[in-house]
Each structure stands twice: as structure tokens, then as C-alpha cells.
Protein backbone atom coordinates (compact mmCIF):
# COMPACT_ATOMS: atom_id res chain seq x y z
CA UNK A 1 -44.45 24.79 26.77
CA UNK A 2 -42.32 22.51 28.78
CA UNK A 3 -38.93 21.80 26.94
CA UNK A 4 -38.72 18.65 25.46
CA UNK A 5 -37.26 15.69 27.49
CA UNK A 6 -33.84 14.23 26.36
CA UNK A 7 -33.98 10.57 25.14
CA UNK A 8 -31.80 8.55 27.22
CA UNK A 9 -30.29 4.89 27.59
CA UNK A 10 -33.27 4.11 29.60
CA UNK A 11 -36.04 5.10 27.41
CA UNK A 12 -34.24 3.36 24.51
CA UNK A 13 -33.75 -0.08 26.66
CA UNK A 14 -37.54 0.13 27.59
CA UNK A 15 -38.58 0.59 23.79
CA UNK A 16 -36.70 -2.13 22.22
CA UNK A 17 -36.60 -4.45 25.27
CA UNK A 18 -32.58 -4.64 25.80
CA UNK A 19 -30.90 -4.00 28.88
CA UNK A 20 -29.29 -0.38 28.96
CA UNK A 21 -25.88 -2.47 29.40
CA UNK A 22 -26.59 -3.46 25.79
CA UNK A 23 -27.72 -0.12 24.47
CA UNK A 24 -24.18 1.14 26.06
CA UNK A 25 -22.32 -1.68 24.17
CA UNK A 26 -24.35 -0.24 20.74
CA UNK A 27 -22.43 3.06 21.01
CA UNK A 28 -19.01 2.18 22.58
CA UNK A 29 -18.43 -1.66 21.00
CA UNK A 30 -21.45 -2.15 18.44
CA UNK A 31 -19.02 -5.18 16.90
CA UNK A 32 -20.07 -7.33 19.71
CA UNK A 33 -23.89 -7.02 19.16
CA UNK A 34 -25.14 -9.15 15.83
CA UNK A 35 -26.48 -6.99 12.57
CA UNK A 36 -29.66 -8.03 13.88
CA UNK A 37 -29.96 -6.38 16.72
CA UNK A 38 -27.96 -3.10 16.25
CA UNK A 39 -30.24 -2.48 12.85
CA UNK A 40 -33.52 -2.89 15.90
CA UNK A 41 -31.08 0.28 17.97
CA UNK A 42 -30.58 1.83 14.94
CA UNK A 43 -34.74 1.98 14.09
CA UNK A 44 -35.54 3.01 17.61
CA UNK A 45 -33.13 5.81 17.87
CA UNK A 46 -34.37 7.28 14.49
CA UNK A 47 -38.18 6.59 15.34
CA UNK A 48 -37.70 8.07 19.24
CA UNK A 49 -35.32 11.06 17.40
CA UNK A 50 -31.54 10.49 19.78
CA UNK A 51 -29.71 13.23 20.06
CA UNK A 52 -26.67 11.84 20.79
CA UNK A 53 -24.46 13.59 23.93
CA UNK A 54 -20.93 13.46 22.56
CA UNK A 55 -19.13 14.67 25.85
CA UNK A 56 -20.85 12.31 27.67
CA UNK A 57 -19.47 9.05 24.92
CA UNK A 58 -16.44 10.98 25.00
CA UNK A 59 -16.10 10.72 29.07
CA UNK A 60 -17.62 7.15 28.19
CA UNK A 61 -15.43 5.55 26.31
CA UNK A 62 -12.50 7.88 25.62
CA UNK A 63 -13.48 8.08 21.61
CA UNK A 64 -13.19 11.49 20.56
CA UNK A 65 -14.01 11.31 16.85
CA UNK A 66 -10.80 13.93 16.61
CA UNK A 67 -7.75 13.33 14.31
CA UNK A 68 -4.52 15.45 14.63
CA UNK A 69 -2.72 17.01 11.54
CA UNK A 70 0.78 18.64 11.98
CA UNK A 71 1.73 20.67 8.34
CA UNK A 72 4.52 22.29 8.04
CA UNK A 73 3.49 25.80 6.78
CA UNK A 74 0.44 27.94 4.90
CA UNK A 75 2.48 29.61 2.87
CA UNK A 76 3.04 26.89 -0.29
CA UNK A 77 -0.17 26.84 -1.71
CA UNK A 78 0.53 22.83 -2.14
CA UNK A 79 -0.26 22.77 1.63
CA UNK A 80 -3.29 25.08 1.75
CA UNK A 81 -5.09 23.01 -0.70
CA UNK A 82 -4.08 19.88 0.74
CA UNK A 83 -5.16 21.06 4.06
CA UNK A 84 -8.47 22.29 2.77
CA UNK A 85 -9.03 19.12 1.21
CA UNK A 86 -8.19 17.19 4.38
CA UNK A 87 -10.97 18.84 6.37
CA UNK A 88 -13.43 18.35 3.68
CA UNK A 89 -13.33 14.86 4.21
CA UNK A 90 -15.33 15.40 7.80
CA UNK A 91 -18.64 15.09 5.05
CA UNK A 92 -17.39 11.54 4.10
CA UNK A 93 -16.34 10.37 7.54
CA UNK A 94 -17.11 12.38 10.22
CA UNK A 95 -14.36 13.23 11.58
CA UNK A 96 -12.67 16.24 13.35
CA UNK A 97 -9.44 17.92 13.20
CA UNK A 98 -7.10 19.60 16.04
CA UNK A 99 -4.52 21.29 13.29
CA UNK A 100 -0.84 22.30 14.45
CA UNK A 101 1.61 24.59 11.59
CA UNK A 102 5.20 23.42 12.33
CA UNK A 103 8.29 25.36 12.32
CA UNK A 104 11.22 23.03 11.42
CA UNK A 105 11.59 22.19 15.30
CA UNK A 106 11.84 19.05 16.62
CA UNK A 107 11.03 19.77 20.20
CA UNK A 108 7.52 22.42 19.39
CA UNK A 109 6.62 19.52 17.41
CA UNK A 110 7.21 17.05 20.15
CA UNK A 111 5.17 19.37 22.00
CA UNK A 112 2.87 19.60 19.45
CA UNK A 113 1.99 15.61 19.41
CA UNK A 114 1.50 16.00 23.38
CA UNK A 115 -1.01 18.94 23.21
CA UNK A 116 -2.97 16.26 20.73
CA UNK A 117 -2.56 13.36 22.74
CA UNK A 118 -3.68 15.21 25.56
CA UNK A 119 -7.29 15.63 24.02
CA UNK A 120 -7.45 12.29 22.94
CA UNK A 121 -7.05 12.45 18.93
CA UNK A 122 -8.07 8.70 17.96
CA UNK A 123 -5.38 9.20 14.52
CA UNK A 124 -2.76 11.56 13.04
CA UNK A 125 -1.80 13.07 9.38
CA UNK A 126 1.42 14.46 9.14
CA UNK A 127 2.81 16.34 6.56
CA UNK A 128 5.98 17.58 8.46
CA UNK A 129 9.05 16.54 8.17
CA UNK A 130 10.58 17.44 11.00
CA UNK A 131 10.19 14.05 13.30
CA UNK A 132 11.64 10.57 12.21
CA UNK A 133 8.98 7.96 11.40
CA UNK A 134 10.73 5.75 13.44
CA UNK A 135 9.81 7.45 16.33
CA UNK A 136 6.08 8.52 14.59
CA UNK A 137 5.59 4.61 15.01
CA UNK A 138 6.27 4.36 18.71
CA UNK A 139 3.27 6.67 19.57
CA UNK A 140 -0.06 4.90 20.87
CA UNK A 141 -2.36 5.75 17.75
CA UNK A 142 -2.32 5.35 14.17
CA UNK A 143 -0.62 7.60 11.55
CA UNK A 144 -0.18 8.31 8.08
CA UNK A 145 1.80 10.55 6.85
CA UNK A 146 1.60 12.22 3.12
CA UNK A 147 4.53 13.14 1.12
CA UNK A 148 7.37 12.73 3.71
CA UNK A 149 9.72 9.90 5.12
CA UNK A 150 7.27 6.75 5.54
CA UNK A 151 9.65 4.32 6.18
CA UNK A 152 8.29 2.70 9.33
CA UNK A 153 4.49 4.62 8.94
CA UNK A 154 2.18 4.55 6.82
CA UNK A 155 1.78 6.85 3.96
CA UNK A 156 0.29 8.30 1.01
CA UNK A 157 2.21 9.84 -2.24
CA UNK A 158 2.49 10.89 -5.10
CA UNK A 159 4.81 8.96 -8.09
CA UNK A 160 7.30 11.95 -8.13
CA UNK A 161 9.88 10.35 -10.03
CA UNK A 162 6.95 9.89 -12.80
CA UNK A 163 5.94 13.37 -12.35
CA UNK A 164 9.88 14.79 -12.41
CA UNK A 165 10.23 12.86 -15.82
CA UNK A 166 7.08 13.74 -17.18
CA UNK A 167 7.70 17.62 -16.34
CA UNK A 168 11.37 17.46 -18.50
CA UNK A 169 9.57 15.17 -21.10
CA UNK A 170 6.90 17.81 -21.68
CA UNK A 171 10.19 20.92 -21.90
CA UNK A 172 11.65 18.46 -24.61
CA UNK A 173 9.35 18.39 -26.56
CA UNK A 174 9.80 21.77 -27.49
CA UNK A 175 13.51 21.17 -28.02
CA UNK A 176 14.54 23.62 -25.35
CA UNK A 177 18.39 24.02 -25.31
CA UNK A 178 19.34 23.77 -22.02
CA UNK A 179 17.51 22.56 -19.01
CA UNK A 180 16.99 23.70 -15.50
CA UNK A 181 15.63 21.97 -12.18
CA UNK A 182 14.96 24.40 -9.39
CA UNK A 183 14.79 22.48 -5.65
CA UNK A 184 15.31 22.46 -2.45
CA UNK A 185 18.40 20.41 -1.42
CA UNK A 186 16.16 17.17 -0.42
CA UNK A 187 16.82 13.86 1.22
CA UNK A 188 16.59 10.83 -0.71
CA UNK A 189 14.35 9.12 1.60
CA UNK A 190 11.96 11.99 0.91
CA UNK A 191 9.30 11.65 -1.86
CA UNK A 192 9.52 14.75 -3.64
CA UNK A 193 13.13 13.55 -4.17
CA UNK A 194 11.95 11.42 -7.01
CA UNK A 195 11.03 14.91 -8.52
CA UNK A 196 15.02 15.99 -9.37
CA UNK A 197 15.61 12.32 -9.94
CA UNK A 198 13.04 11.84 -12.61
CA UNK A 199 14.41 15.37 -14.10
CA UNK A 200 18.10 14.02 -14.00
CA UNK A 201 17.53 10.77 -15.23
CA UNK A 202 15.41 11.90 -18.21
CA UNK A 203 18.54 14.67 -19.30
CA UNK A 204 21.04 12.09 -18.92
CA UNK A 205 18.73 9.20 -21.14
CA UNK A 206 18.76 11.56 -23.87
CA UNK A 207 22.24 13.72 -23.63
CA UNK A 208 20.16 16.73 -22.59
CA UNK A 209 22.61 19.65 -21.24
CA UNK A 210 21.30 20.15 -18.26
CA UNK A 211 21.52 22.03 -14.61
CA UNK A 212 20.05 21.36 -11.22
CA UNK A 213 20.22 24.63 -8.65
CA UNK A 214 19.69 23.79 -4.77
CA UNK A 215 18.97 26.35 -2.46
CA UNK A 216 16.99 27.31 0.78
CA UNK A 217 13.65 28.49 0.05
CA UNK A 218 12.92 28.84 3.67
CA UNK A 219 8.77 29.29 4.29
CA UNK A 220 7.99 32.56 3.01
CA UNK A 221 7.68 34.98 0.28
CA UNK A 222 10.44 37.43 1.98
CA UNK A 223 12.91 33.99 2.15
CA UNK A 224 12.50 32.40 -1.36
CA UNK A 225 12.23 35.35 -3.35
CA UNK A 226 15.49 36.30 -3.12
CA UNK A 227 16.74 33.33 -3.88
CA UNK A 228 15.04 33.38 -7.06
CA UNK A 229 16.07 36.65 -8.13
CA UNK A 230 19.38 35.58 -8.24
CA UNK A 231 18.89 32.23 -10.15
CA UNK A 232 17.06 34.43 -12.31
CA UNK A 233 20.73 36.29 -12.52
CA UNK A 234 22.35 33.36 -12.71
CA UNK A 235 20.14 32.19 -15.79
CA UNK A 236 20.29 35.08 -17.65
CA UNK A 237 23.90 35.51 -17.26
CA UNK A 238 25.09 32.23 -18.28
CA UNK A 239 22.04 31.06 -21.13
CA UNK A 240 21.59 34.31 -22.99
CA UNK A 241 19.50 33.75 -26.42
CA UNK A 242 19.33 29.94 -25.45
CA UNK A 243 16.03 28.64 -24.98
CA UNK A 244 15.68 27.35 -20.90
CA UNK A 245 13.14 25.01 -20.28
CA UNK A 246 13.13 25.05 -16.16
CA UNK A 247 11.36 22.74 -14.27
CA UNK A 248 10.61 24.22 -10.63
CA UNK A 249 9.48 21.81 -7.89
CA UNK A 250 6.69 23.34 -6.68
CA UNK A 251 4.07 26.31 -7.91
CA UNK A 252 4.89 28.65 -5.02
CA UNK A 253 8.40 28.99 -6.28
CA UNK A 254 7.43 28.99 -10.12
CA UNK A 255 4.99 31.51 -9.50
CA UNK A 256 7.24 33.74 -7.98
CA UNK A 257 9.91 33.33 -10.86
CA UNK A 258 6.85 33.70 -13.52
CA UNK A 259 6.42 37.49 -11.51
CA UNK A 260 10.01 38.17 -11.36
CA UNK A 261 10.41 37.19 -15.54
CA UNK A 262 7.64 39.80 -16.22
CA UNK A 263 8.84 42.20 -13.78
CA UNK A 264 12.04 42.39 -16.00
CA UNK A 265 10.90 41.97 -19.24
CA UNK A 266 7.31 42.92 -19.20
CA UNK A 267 6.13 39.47 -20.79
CA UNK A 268 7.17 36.02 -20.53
CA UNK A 269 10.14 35.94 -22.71
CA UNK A 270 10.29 33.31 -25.46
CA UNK A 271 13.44 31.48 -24.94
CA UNK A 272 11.75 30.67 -20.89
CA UNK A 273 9.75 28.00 -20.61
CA UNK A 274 8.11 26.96 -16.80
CA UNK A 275 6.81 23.88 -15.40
CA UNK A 276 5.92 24.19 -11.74
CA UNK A 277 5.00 20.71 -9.57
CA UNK A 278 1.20 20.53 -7.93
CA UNK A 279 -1.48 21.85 -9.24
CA UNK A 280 -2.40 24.11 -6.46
CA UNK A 281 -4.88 27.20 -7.12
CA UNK A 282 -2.12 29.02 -7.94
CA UNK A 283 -0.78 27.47 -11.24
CA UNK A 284 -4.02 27.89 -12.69
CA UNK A 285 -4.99 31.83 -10.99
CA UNK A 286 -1.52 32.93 -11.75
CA UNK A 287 -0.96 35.91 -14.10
CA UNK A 288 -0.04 33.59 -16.98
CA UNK A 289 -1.45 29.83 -16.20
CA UNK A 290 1.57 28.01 -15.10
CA UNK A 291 1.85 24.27 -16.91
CA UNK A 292 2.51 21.82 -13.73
CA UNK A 293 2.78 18.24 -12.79
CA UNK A 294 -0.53 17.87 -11.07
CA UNK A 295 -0.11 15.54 -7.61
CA UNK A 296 -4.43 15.49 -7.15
CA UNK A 297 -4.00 16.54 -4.02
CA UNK A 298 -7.74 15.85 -3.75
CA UNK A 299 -7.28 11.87 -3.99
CA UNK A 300 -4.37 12.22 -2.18
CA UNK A 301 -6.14 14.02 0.90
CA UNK A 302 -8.93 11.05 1.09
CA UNK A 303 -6.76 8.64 0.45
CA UNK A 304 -4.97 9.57 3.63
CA UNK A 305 -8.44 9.97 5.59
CA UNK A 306 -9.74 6.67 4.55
CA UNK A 307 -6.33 4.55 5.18
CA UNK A 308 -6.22 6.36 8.88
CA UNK A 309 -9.75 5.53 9.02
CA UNK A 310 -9.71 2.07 8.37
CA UNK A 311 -7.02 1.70 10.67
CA UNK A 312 -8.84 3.99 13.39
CA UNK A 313 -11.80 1.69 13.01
CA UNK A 314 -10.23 -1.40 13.22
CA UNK A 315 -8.59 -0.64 16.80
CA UNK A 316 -12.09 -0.35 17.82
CA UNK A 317 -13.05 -4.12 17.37
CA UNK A 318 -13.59 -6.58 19.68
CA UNK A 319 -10.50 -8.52 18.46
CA UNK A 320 -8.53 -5.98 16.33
CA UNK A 321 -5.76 -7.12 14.04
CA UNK A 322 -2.80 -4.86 14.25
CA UNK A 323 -0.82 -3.80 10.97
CA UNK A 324 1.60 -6.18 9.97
CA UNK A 325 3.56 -3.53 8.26
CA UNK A 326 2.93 -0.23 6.86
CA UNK A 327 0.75 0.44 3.79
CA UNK A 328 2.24 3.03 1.08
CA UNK A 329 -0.07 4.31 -1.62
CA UNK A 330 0.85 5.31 -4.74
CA UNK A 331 -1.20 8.30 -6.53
CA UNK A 332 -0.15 8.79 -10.50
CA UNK A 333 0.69 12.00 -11.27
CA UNK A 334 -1.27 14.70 -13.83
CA UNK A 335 0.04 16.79 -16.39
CA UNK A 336 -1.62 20.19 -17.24
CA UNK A 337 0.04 21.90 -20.45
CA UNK A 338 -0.61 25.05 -20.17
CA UNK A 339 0.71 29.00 -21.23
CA UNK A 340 4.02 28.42 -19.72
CA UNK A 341 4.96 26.08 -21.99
CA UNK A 342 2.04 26.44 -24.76
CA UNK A 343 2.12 29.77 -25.43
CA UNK A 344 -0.86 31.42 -26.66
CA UNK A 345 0.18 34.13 -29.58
């Protein structure tokens, strides 16, 4: 059996009577045919059964249906998840994604941004922190960024101040006698910095003693447990018998000092109370289901794909109309009680 012949330009051009220079303007600028006649494309391609020959649009018009995403690390769960849910979104819009892990490093991310320019990404999401959005904005595609400066790109985030108040609200409520935030020391200008300033301004609305503990997590297990151990000290030594209710900014970290807690005592004691910030996989897997503030990192990850998108699309019309300025969405935060802070007897 001979194999079967390709459909081409030509054979389409002969079947609906267009010129192939019109078929060509169908897959690289279909904005400047009318509904009318794309829809009569459209038919013919389905009825003749296209196969469509992406390096060859790709060589065609330059459009590589790729998108770039630079994250800073694997190892928070926050950042699995979200990445996870970032390439799920290929279902809803096709897209592809050229993934880089960053290292804190200005200049490998630099790099980074070349390799993807250099295969033609169309977009970028960026969850590092590493490079100013100042100079994100200056590059030749669109961007948004999640959770991260945004000030001159656009972004989408979660309400962390709403999420940091809600976390101490929820450790009031069971009169806890002293509280704790656990962070990393964090810039202002930075999201997750509404996270301690939700926490501080809730103690100090209602005279609640209270302590916030900075440190360097770093981006592993080996670098932030450590650290934890001797907050854990720390804790112990200066809030014996008291009841701590300690609000950790992410579930990595709480997780870890969940582990360390039984560890010690072979239980979670009474007088600890945790609420961890996320609701990655493992708040709810961990050995006792850690309560959280829950960012949906779901909506958040197609939030970010569709506002690219839209933007990616528009730069493909005839007469595109460039951002005015950029758009920041807002995603309300979740909270999930659960044995951390209800405990089951």
C-alpha cells in the first residue's frame, strides 16, 4: 500500500478555491481573513484530515507555541504543585513549556532567559526572584510573574496579608498564649511579605504577645532543618508550659518542625499548635494533617496561563494594542483547619 500523501497548501487552495497566499495567511495571521471565510478553512481541513507540520509554521512564521518558566527550586512543595499545575494547563491552551530551576544567581538566570529566547518562547512565567522586574519588562515578549516583585510586570498573587491574618486569627481562637511567626527575612515589595505583616498586625490589634523569628532556610532539607531545630530550642527554652500557637510561612518548613516536635516528644504536644501557608500535597499527606492558609495554587497557575495568553495572542493581531500598564490579580486565600490546630482526641 502506498503511504498516504500529505495534505498541503495546494490541495487545500484547490478545494476551497482561495489562493495558497490566503491559506498561508489562515495559519500565520487568521485576524486578517473574515469569520466567514476562515470557518470555510476550518471545514476543509477537517473534511480533507490536515495534519498540520509544526516545524515547518515554526520556520514560517517564527511562532513556536512554547512559553518559558524560570522557578526557583523543587524542593518546597509550594513550587512542585504550582509547577505541575502550570503544565497542566497545555489541555486548556495548548501550549508548551521550556522549564529552567534557578539558583539565586543573577547571571545563570540571565543566561537562562537567553537559552529561551534563543528557541523562540512566544511568553514567560517566572516565579524567581532573582531578576528585577524592571529589567523583566525590557525583554521582547510578554511576562507574568506569580508571587514575586511585579512592580513593572505583570502578575498573579495571592492576598497574603489576608492569608497572614487569617492564619493568627484561626491560633486565637484557641487562646494560645504566646504567638510565633516563622519566615524568611523578606522584602517588602515581595508578596509573601504580606504573610508576617498580616501576622503582626493581627497580634498588635489585639495586644497578643507575640514573636517573629527570621532566618535562612536556604533550598533544601539539609539547609532549613537545622535552622528549625534550633527555633525548636529556642521555643522550648523560653515558652515552657505556655501554649505556642506558630504560624510558619510555608508547609515545607512546618512540616519539617511537625517531624522534629514528634521526634522529641513522640506526639504533637498540646501546648503547640501549627499553621503552615499553601496547601501543597504535603499539609494534607503529612504525618499529622497540617492546618494551612491555602493560596489555590490551581487558580493561581491558570490564572497566570490565561493572562500570558491573552497577552501572547494579542501580539499576534493585525493591529495589536500594547499594555498600557501591568495587570495584577488578586487570588483570596483558603483556610483548611485541620489536626494541627483541631486536634482529634
Amino acid at each position: 500500500m502506498a503511504p498516504k500523501k500529505n495534505v498541503t497548501f495546494s490541495d487545500i487552495a484547490k478545494y476551497t478555491n482561495f489562493s495558497k497566499t490566503t491559506i498561508s495567511r489562515y495559519f500565520n495571521n487568521p485576524d486578517s481573513l473574515t469569520l466567514e471565510n476562515q470557518q470555510i478553512i476550518a471545514d476543509a481541513l477537517t473534511k480533507l484530515n490536515y495534519k498540520e507540520n509544526k516545524v515547518a509554521r515554526i520556520l514560517a512564521n517564527g511562532k513556536t507555541e512554547f512559553v518559558g518558566i524560570i522557578i526557583p527550586d523543587l524542593y518546597h512543595h509550594y513550587y512542585s504543585e504550582m509547577l505541575n499545575r502550570i503544565l497542566s494547563t497545555y489541555d486548556t491552551f495548548g501550549y508548551k513549556f521550556l522549564v529552567f530551576i534557578g539558583d539565586k544567581n543573577e547571571e545563570t538566570e540571565r543566561n537562562y532567559i537567553q537559552e529561551l529566547l534563543a528557541y523562540k518562547i512566544e511568553g514567560m512565567i517566572i516565579l524567581s526572584h532573582t531578576i528585577p522586574s524592571k529589567e523583566l519588562a525590557q525583554l521582547s515578549i510578554p511576562i507574568v510573574t506569580i508571587e514575586r516583585e511585579d512592580e513593572y510586570i505583570s502578575s498573579v498573587n495571592t492576598d497574603n496579608y489576608m492569608g497572614g491574618y487569617q492564619a493568627t486569627n484561626l491560633l486565637a481562637r484557641h487562646q494560645c498564649g504566646i504567638f510565633i511567626h516563622i519566615n524568611s527575612p523578606t522584602s517588602e515589595k515581595i508578596p509573601a511579605y504580606g504573610r508576617l505583616k498580616g501576622f503582626s498586625d493581627f497580634c498588635k490589634e489585639y495586644n497578643l504577645e507575640h514573636e517573629i523569628i527570621l532566618r535562612e532556610f536556604g533550598h533544601s532539607y539539609e539547609s532549613a532543618q537545622p535552622q528549625l531545630v534550633t527555633i525548636l530550642e529556642h521555643l522550648n527554652a523560653h515558652y515552657p508550659g505556655r501554649k505556642k500557637g506558630i504560624f510558619v510561612s510555608n508547609d515545607t518548613h512546618a512540616n519539617i518542625l511537625l517531624n522534629l516536635l514528634i521526634r522529641q516528644f513522640r506526639r504533637l504536644p498540646d501546648d503547640y499548635l501549627i499553621v503552615g501557608f499553601d496547601n501543597s500535597p504535603i499539609s494534607r499527606e503529612a504525618i499529622i494533617p497540617i492546618s494551612t492558609i491555602g493560596q489555590q495554587i490551581d487558580k493561581l497557575a491558570y490564572e497566570a496561563t490565561s493572562l500570558l495568553v491573552e497577552q501572547m495572542n494579542e501580539r499576534k493581531k493585525r493591529k495589536p494594542a500594547p499594555l498600557g500598564c501591568p495587570i495584577h490579580k488578586i487570588i483570596t486565600p483558603i483556610l483548611f483547619r485541620r489536626e494541627t490546630t483541631e486536634k482529634i482526641l
